[in-house]
N, C-alpha and C. Protein backbone atom coordinates (compact mmCIF):
# COMPACT_ATOMS: atom_id res chain seq x y z
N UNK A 1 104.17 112.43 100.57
CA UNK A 1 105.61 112.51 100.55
C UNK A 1 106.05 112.99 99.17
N UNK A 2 107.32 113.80 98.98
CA UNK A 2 107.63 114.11 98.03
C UNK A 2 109.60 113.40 97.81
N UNK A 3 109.13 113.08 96.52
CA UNK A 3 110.46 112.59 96.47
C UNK A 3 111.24 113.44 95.18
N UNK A 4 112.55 113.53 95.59
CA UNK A 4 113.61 114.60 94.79
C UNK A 4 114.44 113.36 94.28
N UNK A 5 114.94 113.32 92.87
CA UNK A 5 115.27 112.65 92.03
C UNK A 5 116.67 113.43 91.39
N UNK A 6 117.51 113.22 91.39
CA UNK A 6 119.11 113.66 90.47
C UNK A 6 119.81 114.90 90.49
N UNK A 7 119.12 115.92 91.73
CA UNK A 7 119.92 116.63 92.22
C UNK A 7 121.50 116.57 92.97
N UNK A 8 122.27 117.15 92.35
CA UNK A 8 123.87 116.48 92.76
C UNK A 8 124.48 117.40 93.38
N UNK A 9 123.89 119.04 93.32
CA UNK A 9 124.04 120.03 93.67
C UNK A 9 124.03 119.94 95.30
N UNK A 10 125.04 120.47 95.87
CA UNK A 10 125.03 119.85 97.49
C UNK A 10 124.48 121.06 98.45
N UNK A 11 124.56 122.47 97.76
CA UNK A 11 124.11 123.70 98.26
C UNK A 11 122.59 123.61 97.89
N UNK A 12 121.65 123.37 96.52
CA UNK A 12 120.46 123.24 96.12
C UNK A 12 120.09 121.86 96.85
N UNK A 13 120.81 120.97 97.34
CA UNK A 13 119.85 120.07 97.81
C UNK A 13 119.42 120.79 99.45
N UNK A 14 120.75 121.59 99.61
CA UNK A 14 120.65 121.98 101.34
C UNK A 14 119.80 122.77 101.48
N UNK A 15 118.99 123.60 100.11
CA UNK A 15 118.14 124.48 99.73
C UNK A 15 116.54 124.29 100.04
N UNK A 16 116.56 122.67 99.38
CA UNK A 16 115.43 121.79 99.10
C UNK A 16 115.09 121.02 100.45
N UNK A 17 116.08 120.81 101.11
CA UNK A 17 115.72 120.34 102.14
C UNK A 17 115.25 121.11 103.28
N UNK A 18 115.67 122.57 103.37
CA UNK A 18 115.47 123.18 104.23
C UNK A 18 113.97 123.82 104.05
N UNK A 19 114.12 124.30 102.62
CA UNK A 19 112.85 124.51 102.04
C UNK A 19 111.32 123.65 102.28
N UNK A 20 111.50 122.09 102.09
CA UNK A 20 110.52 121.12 102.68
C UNK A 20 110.24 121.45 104.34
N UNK A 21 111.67 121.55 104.98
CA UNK A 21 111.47 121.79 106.55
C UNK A 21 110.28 122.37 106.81
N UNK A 22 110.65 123.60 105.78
CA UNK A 22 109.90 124.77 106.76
C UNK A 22 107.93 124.59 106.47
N UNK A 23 107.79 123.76 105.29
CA UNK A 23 106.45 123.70 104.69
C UNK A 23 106.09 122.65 105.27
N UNK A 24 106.80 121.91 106.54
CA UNK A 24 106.43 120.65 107.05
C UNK A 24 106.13 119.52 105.80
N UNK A 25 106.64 119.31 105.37
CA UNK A 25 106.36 118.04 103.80
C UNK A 25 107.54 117.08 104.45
N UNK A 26 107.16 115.60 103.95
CA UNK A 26 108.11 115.16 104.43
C UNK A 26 109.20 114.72 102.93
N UNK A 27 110.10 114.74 102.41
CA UNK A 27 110.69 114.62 100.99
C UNK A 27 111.88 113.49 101.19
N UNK A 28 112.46 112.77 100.10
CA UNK A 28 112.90 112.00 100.18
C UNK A 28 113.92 112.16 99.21
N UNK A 29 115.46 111.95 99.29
CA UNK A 29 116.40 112.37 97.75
C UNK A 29 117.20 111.10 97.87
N UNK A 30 116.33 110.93 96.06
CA UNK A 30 117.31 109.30 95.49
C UNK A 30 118.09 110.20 94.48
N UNK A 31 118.99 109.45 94.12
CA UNK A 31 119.31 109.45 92.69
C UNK A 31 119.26 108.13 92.00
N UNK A 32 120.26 108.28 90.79
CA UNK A 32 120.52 106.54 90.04
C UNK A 32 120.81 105.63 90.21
N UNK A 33 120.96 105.17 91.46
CA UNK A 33 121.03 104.20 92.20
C UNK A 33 119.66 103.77 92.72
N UNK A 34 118.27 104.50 92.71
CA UNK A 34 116.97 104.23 92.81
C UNK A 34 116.00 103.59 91.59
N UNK A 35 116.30 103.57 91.04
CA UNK A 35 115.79 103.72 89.01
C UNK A 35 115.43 102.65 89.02
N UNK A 36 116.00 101.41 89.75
CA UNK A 36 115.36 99.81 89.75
C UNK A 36 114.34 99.72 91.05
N UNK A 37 114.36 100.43 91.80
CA UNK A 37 113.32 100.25 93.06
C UNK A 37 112.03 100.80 92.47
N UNK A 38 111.27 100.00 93.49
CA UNK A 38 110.11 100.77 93.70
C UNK A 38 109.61 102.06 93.96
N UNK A 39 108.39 102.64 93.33
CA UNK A 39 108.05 103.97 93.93
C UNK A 39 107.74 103.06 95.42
N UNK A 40 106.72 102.35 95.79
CA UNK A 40 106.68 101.96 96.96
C UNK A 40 107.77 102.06 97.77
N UNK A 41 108.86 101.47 97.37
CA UNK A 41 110.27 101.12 98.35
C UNK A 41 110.63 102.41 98.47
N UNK A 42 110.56 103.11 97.60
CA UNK A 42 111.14 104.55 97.90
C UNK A 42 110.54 105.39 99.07
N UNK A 43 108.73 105.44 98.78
CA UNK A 43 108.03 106.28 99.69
C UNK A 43 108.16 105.65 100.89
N UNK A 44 108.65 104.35 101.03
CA UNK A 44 109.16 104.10 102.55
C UNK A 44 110.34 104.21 103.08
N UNK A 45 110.91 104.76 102.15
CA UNK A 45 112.42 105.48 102.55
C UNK A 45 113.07 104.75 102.50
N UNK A 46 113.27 103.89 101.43
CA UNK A 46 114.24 102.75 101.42
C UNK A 46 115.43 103.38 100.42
N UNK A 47 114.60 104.72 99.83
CA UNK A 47 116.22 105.00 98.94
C UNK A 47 117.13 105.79 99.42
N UNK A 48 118.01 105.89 98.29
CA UNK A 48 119.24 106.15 99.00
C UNK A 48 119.89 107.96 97.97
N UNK A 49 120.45 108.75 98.68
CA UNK A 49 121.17 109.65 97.64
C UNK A 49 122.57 110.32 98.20
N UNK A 50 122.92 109.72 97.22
CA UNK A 50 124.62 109.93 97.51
C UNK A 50 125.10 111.27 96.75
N UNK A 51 124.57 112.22 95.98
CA UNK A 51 125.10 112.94 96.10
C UNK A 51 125.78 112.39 94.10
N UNK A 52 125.22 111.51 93.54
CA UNK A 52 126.02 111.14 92.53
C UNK A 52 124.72 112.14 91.17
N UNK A 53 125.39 112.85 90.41
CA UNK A 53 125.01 113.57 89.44
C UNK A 53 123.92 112.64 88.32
N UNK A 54 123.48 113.46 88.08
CA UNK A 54 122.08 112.88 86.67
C UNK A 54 121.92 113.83 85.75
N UNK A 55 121.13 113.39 84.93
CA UNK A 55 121.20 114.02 83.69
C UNK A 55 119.92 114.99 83.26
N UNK A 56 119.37 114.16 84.37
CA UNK A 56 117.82 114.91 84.73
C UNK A 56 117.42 114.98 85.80
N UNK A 57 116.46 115.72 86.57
CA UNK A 57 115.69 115.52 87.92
C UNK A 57 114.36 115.63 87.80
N UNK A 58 113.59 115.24 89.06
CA UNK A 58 112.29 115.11 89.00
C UNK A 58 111.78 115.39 90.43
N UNK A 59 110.61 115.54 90.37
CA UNK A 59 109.86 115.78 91.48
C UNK A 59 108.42 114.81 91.40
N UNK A 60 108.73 113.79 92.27
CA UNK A 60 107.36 113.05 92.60
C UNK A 60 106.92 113.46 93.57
N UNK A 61 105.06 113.98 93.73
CA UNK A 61 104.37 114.38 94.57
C UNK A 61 103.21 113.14 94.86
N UNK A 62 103.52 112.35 96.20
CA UNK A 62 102.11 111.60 96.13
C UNK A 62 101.20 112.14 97.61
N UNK A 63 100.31 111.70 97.37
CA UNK A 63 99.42 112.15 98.94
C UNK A 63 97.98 112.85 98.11
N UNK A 64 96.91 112.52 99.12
CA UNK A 64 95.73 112.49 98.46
C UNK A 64 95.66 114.55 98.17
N UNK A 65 96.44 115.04 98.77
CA UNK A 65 96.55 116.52 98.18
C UNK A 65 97.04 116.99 97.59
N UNK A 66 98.06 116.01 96.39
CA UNK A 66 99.06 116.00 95.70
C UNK A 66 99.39 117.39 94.91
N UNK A 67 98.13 117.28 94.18
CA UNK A 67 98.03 118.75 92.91
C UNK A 67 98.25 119.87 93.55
N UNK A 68 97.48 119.84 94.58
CA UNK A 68 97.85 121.45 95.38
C UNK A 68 99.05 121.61 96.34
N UNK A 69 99.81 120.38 96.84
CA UNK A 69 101.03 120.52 96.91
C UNK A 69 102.01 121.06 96.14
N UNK A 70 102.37 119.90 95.23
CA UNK A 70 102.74 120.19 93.77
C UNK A 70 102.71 121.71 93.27
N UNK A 71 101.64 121.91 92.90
CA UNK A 71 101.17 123.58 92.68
C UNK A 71 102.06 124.43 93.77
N UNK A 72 101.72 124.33 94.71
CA UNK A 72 102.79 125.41 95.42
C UNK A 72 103.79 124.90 95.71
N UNK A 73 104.23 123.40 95.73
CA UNK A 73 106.02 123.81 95.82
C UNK A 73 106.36 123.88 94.60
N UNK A 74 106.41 123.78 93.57
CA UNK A 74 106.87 124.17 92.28
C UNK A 74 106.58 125.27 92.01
N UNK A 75 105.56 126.14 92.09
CA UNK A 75 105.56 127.51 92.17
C UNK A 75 106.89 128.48 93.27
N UNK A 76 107.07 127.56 94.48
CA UNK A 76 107.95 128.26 95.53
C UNK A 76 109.53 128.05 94.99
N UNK A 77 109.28 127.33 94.37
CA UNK A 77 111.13 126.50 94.23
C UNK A 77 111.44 127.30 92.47
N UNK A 78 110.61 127.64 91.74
CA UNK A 78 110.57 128.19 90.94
C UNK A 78 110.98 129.76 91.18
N UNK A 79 110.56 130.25 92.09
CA UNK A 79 110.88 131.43 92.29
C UNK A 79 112.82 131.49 92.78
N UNK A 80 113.40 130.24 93.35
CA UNK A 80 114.17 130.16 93.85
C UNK A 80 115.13 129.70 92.62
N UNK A 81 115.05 129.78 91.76
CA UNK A 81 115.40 129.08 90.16
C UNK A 81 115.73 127.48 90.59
N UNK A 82 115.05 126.86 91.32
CA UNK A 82 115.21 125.18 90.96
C UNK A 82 114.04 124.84 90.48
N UNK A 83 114.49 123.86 89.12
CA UNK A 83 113.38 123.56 88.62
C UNK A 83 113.98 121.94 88.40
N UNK A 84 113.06 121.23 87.93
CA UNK A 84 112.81 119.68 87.21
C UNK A 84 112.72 119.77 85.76
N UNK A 85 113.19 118.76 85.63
CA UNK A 85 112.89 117.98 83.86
C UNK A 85 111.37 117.16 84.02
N UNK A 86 111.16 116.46 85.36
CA UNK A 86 109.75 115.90 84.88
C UNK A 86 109.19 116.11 86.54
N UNK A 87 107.97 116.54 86.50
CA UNK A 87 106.92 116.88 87.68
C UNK A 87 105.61 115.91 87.55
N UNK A 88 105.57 114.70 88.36
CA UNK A 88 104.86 113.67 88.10
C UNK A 88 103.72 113.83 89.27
N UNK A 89 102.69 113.68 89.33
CA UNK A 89 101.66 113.53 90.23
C UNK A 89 101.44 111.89 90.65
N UNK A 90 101.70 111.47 91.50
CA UNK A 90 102.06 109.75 91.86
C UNK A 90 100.52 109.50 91.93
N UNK A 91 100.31 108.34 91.31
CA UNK A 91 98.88 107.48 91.00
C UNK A 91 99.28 106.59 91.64
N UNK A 92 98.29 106.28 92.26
CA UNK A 92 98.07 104.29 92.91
C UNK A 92 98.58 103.05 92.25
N UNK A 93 98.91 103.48 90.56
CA UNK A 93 99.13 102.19 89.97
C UNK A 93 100.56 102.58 89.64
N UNK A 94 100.98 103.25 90.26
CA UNK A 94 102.94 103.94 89.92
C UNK A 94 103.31 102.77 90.77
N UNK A 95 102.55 102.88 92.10
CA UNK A 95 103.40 102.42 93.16
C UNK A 95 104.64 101.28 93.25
N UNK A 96 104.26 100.24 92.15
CA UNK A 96 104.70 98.81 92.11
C UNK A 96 105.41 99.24 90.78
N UNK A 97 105.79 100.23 90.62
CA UNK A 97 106.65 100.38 89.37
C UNK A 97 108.14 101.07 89.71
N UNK A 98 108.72 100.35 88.93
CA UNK A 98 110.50 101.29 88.92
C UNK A 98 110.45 102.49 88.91
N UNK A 99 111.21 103.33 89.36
CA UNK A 99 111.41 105.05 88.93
C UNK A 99 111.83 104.98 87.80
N UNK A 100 112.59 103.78 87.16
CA UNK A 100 113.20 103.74 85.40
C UNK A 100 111.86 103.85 84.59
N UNK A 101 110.74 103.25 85.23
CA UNK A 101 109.70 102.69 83.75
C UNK A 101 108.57 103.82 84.45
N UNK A 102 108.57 104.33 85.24
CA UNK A 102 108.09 105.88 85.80
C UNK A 102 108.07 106.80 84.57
N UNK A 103 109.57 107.02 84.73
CA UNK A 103 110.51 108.04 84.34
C UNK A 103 109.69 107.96 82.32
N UNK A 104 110.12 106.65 82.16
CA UNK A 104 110.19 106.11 80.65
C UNK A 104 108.27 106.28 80.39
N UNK A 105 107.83 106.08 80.87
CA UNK A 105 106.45 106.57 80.40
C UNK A 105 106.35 107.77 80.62
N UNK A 106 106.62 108.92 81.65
CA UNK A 106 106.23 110.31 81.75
C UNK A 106 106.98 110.46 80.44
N UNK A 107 107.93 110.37 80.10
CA UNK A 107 108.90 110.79 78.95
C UNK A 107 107.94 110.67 77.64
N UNK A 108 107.79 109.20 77.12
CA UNK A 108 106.76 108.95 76.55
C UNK A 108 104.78 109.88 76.30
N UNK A 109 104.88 110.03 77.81
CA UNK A 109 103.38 110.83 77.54
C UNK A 109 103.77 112.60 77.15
N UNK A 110 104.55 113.04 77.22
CA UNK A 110 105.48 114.35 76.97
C UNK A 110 105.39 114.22 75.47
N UNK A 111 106.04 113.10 75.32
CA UNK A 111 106.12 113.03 73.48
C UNK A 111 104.97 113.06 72.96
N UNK A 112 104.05 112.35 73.55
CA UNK A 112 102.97 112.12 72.85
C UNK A 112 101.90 113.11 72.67
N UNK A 113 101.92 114.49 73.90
CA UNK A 113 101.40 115.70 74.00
C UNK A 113 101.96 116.86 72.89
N UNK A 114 103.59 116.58 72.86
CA UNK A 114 104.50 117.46 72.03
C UNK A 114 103.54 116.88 70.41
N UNK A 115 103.22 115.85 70.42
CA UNK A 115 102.78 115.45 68.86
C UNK A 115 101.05 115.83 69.23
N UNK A 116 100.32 115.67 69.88
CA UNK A 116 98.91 115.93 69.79
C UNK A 116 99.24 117.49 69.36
N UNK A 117 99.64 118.31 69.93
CA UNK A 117 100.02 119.47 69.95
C UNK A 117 100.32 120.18 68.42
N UNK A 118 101.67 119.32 67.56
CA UNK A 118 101.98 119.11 66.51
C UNK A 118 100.57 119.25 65.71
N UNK A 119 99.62 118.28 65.74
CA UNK A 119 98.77 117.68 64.94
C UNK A 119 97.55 119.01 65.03
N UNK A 120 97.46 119.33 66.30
CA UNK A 120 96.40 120.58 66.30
C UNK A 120 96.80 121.45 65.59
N UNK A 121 98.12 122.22 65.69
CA UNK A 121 98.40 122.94 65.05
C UNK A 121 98.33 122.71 63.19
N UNK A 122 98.59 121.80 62.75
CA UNK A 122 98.43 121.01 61.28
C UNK A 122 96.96 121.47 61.20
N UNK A 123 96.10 121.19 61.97
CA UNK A 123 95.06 121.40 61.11
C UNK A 123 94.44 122.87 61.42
N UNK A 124 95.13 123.58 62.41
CA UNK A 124 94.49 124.79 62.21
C UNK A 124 95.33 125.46 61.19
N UNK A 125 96.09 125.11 60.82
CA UNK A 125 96.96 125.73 59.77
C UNK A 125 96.08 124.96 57.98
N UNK A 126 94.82 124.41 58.23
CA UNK A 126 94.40 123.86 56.72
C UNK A 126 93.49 125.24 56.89
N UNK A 127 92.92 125.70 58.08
CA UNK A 127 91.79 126.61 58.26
C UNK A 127 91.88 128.01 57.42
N UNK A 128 92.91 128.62 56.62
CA UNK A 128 92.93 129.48 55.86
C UNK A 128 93.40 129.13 54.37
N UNK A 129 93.48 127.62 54.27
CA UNK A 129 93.05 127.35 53.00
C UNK A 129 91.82 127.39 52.15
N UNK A 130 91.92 127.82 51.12
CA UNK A 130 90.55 127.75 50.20
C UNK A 130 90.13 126.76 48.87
N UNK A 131 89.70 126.34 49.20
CA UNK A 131 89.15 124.65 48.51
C UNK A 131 89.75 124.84 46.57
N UNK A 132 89.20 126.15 46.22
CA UNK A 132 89.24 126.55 45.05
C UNK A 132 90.59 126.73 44.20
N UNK A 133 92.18 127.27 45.17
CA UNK A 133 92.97 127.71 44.79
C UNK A 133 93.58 125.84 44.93
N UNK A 134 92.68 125.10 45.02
CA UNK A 134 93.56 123.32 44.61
C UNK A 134 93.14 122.51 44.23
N UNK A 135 93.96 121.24 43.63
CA UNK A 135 93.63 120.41 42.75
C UNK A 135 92.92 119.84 43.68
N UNK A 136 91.87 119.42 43.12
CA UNK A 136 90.05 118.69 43.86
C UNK A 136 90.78 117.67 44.44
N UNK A 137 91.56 116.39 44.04
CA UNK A 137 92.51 115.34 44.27
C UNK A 137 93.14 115.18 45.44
N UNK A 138 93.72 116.69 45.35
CA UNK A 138 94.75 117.03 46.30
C UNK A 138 93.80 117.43 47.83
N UNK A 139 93.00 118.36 47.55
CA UNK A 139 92.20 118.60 48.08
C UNK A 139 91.48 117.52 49.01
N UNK A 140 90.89 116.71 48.30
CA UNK A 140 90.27 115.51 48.84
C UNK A 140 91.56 114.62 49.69
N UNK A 141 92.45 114.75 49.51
CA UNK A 141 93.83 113.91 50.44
C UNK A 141 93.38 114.88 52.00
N UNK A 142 93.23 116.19 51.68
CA UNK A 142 93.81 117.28 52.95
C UNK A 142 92.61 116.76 53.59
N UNK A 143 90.91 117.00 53.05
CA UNK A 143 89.93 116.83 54.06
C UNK A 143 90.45 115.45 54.68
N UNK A 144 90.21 114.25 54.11
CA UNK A 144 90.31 113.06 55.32
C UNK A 144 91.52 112.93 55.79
N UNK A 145 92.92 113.71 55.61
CA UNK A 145 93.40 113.63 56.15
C UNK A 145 93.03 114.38 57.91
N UNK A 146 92.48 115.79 57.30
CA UNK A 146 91.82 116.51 59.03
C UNK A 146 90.97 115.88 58.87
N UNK A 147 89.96 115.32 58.74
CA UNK A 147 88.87 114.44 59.35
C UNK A 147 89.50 113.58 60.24
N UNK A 148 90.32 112.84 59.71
CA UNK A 148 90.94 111.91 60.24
C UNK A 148 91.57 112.12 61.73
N UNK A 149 92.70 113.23 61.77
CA UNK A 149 93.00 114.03 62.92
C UNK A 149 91.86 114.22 63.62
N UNK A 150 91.02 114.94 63.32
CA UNK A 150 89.89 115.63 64.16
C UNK A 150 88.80 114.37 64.76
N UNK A 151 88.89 112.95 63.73
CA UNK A 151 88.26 111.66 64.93
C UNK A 151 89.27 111.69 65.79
N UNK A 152 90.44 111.63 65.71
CA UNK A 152 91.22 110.90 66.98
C UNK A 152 91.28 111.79 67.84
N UNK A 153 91.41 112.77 67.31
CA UNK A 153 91.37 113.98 69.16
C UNK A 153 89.85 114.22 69.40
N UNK A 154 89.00 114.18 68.86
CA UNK A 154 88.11 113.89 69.39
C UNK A 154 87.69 112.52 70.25
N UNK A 155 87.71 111.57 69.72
CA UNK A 155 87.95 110.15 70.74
C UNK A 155 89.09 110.51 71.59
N UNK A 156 90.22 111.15 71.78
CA UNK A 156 90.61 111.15 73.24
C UNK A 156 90.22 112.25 74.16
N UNK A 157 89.17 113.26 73.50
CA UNK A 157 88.62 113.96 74.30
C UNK A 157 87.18 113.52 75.14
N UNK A 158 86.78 112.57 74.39
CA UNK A 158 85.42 111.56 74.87
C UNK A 158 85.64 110.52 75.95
N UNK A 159 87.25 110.42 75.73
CA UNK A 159 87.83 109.14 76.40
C UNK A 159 89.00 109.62 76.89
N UNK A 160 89.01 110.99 77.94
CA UNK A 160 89.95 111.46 78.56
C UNK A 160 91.07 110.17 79.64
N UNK A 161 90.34 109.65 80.83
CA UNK A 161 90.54 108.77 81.68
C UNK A 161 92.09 107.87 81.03
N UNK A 162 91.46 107.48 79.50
CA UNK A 162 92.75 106.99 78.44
C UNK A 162 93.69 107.73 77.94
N UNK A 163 93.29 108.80 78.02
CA UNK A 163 94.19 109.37 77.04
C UNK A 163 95.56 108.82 77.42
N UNK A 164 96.30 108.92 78.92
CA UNK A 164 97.70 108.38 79.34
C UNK A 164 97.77 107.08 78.84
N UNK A 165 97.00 106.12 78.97
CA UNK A 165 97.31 104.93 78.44
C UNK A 165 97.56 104.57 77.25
N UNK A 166 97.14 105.45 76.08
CA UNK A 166 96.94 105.94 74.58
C UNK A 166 98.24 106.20 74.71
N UNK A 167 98.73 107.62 75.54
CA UNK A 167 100.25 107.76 74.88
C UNK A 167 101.35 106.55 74.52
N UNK A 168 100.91 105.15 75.54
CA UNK A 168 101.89 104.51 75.25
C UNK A 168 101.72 103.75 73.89
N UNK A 169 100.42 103.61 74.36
CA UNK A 169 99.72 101.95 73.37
C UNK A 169 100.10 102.75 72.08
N UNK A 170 99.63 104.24 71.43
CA UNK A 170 98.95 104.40 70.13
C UNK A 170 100.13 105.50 70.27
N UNK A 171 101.16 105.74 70.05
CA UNK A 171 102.21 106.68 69.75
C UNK A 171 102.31 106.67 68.56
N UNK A 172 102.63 105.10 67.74
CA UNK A 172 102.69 104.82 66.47
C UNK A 172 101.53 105.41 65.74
N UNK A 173 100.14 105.59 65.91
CA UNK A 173 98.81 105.83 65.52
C UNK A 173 98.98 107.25 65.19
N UNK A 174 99.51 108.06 66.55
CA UNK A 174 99.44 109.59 66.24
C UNK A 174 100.49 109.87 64.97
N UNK A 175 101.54 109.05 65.37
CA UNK A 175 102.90 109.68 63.97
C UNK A 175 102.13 109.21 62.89
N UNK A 176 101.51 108.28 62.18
CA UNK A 176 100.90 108.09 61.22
C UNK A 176 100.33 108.81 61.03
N UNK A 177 98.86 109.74 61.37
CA UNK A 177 98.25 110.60 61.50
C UNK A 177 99.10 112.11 61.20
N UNK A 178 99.97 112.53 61.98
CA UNK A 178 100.38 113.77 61.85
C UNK A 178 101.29 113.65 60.67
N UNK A 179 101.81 112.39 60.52
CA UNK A 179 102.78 112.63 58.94
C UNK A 179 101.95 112.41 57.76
N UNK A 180 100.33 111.84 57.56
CA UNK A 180 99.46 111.84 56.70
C UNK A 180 99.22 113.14 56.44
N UNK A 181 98.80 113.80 57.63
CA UNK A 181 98.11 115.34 57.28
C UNK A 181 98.96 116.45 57.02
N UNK A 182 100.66 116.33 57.57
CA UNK A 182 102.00 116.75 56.95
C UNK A 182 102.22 116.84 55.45
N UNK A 183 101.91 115.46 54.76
CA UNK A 183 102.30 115.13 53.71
C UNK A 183 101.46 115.29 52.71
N UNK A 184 99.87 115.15 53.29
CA UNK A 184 98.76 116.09 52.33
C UNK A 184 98.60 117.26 52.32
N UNK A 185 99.21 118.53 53.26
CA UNK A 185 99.57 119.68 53.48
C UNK A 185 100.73 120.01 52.29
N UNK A 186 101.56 119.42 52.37
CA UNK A 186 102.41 119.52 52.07
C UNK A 186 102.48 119.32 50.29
N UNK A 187 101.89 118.47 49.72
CA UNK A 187 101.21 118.05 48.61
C UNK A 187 100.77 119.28 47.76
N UNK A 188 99.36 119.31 49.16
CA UNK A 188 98.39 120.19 48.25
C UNK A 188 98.89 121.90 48.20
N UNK A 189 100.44 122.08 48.95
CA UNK A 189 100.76 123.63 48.84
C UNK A 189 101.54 123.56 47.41
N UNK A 190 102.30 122.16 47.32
CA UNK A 190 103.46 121.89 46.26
C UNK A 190 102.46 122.26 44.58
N UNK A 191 100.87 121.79 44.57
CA UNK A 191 100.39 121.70 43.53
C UNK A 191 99.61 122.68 43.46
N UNK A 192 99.86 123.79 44.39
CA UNK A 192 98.56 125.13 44.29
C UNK A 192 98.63 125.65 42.83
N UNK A 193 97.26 126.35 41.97
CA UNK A 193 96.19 126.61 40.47
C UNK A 193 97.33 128.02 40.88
């Protein structure tokens, strides 16, 4: 089942719905009046959509063929210019959770990709530095600072399965990290020979 989340648009929902028709899917449209229910309560059609506006929308895809659903209706509805703010693939352990604390962790793991992301880029940006044109001091801040980076994405590349659970637990861990290797970047350009 696929469920449609904060569409208020009454022509794009007549779009979306007709659109599911024809792909045989069966879809379901809450809005903010769902945010305290269950994904469970929902996929049994217990929610409700009135038609009341949001600030965002979403598309939950669950069913053991989810990805390749997903994949082509977001590819199809894309062509049609409707798109989402968040495209969630529904896990077994969503089920017993709010669409609020859904919502609030996809949000969360977004951030936490936008900063892994951040942090890669930091250190491929030390990669055309040259050891020589800086103070040894300074220098020595930048290596363990990328050492440092380069254990932790490496441990969440060893320990993929976590990585989602990481975004929540260790958010604080990554900003430490990317503002260390920021601020020794940043250092060692301020004191360049």
């Amino acid at each position: 089942m696929i469920v449609i989340f904060g569409y208020s648009d009454k022509e794009k929902v007549t779009l979306l719905k007709d659109f599911f028709g024809r792909i045989k899917k069966e879809a379901c449209f809450v809005d903010e009046g769902a945010l305290s229910q269950t994904l469970a309560s929902i996929l049994k059609g217990e929610g409700d959509f009135n038609y009341k506006p949001s600030k965002e929308t979403a598309i939950l895809v669950s069913g053991e063929d989810r990805e390749e659903v997903a994949g082509k209706v977001l590819s199809a509805l894309s062509k049609g210019q409707i798109g989402f703010d968040h495209h969630i693939l529904v896990e077994e352990e969503m089920l017993e959770k709010s669409l609020a604390d859904i919502f609030s962790e996809h949000s969360a793991h977004r951030a936490f990709i936008k900063r892994l992301a951040y942090l890669q880029q930091l250190i491929d940006g030390t990669a055309s530095l040259k050891e020589k044109d800086y103070d040894p001091d300074d220098w020595s801040e930048l290596k363990l600072a990328v050492a440092n980076a380069n254990d932790y994405l490496d441990a969440l590349v060893n320990d993929y399965e976590d990585s989602s659970k990481l975004a929540i637990k260790d958010s604080e861990g990554l900003k430490k990290l990317v503002n260390a290797l920021r601020v020794a970047m940043k250092t060692l350009l301020e004191r360049k020979h």
